[in-house]
Protein backbone atom coordinates (compact mmCIF):
# COMPACT_ATOMS: atom_id res chain seq x y z
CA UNK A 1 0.00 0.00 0.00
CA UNK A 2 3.10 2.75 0.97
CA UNK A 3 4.80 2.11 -2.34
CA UNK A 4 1.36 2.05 -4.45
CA UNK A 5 0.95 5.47 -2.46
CA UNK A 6 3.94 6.64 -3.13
CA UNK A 7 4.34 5.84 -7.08
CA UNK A 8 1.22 7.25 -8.08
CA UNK A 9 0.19 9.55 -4.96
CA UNK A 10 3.23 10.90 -3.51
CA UNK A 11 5.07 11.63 -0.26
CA UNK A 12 2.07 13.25 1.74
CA UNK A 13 -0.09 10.14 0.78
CA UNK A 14 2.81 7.88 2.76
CA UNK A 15 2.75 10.18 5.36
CA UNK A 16 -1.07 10.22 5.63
CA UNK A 17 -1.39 6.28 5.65
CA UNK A 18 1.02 6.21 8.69
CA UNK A 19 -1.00 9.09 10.84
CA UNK A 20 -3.88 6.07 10.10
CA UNK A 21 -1.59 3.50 11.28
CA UNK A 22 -0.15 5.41 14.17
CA UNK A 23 -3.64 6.47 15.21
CA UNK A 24 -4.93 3.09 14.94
CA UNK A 25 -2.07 1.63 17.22
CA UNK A 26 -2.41 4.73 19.57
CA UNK A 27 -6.59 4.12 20.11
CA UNK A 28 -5.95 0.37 20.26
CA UNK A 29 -8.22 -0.46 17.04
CA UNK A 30 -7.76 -3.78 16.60
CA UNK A 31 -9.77 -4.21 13.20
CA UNK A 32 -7.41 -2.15 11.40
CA UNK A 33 -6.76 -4.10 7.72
CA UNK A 34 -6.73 -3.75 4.21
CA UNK A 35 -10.49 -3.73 4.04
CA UNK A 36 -10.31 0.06 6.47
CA UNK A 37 -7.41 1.75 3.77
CA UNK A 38 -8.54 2.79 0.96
CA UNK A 39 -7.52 4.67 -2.57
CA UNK A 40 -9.96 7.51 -4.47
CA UNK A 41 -9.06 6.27 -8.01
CA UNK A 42 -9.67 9.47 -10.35
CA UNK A 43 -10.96 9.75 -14.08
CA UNK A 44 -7.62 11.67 -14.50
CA UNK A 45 -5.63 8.26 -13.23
CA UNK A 46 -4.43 9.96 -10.35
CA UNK A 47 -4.74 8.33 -7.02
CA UNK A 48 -5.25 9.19 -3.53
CA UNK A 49 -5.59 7.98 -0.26
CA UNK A 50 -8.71 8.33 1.32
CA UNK A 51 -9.71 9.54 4.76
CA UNK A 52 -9.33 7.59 7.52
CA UNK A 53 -12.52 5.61 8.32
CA UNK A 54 -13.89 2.83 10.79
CA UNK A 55 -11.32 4.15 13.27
CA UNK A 56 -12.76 2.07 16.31
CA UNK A 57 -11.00 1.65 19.81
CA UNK A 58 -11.33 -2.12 20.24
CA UNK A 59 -9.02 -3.15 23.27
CA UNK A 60 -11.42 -2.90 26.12
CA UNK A 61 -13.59 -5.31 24.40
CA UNK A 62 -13.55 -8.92 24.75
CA UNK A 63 -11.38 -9.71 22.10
CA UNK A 64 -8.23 -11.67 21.93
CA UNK A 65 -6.04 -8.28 21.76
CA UNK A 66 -4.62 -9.24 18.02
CA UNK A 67 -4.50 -6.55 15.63
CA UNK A 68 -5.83 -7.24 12.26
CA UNK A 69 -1.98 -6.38 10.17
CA UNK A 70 0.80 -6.49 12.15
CA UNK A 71 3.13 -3.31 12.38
CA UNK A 72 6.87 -4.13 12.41
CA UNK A 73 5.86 -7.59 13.08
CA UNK A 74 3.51 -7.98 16.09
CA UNK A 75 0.35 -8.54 16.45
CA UNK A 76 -0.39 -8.31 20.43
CA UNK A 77 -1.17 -4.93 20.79
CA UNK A 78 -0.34 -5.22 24.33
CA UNK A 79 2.90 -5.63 23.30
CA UNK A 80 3.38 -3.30 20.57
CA UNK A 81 6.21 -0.40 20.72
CA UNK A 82 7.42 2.60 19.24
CA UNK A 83 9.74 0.69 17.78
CA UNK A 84 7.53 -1.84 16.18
CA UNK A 85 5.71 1.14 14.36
CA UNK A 86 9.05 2.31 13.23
CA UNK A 87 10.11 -0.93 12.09
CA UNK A 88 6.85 -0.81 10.32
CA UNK A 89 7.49 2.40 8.56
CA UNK A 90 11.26 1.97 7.60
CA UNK A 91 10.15 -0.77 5.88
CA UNK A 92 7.74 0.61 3.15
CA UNK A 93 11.18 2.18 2.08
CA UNK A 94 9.50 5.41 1.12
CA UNK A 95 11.00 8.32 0.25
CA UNK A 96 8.57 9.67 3.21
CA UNK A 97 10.71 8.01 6.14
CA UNK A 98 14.32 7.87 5.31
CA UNK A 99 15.81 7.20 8.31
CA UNK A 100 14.91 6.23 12.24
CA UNK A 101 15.45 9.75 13.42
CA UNK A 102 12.52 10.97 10.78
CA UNK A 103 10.49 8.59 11.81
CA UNK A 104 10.78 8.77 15.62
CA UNK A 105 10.37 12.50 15.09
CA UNK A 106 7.08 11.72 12.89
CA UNK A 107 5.60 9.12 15.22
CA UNK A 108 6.26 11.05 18.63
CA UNK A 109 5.30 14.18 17.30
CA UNK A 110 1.87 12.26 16.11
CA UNK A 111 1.52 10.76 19.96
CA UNK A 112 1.94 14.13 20.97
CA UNK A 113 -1.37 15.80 18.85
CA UNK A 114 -3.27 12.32 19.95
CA UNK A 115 -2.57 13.15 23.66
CA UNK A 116 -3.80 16.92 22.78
CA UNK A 117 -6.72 15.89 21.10
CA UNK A 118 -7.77 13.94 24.42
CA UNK A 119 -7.30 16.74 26.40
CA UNK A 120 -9.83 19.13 23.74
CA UNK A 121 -12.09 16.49 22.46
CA UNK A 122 -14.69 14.95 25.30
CA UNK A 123 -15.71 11.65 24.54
CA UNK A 124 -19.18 10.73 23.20
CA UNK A 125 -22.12 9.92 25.55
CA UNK A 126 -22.41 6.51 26.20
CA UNK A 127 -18.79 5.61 25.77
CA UNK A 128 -17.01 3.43 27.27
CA UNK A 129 -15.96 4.86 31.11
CA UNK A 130 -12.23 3.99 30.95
CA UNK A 131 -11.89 4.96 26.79
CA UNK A 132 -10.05 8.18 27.32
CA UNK A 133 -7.88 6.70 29.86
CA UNK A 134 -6.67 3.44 28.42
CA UNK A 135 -5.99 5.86 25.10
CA UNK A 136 -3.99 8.20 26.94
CA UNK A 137 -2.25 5.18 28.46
CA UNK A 138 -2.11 3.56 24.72
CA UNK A 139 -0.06 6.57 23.22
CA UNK A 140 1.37 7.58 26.77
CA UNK A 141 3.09 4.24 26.78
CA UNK A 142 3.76 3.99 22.86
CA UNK A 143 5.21 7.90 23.26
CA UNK A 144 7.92 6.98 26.11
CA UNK A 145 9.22 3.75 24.38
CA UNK A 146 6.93 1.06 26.14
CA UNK A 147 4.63 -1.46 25.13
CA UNK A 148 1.01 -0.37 25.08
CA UNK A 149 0.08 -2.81 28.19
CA UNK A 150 -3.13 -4.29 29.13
């Protein structure tokens, strides 16, 4: 998906699919595959990626705590690290990420806006109690080098 991106979309497109990926890992959505990342295909022939969508914390559910693609490898989201996500990112090979100092700039700096946002954005009625919590702890955790946790 990065390289398709990247051929026929461009840089921004890369970087755009990893704010998906890095949100996804940071919210603990567990149903993020192929199926959720998409492409606007254009009567020009140009391509694009489109907005993120089905977005869906999944960890406090009863669930076996897999995610759906693996970044840099692992699947336990419990267990999933910066490092993993920059594994994950070095290896698309794009243009986009061209060494692990861009990347860990790119992926903290993303933590960073997702612990903002939790700190603007209230949480919809009805959610689940502990959601902004276990999200803060999510990216908190991801942010300062450790696995997510339980």
């Amino acid at each position: 998906m990065a390289q398709t991106l990247e051929r026929f979309a461009g840089r921004d497109a890369v970087t755009a699919f990893a704010r998906q990926l890095v949100f996804a890992a940071a919210i603990g959505n567990l149903d993020m595959h192929a199926k959720n990342i998409s492409i606007f295909h254009y009567p020009d022939a140009s391509v694009a990626l489109t907005p993120a969508y089905d977005q869906v914390p999944l960890r406090h559910q009863n669930t076996d705590g897999r995610l759906a693609l693996a970044l840099g490898g692992e699947y336990v989201h419990a267990n999933l690290t910066k490092t993993h996500i920059a594994a994950e990112l070095l290896s698309w090979e794009s243009r986009a990420f061209a060494n692990g100092a861009e990347v860990d700039s790119f992926v903290e700096s993303f933590l960073e806006h997702c612990l903002s946002a939790l700190e603007e954005v209230p949480p919809v009625m009805g959610a689940y109690p502990l959601l902004v919590e276990s999200i803060k702890s999510f990216a908190a955790n991801l942010l300062t080098g450790k696995p997510t946790g339980k």
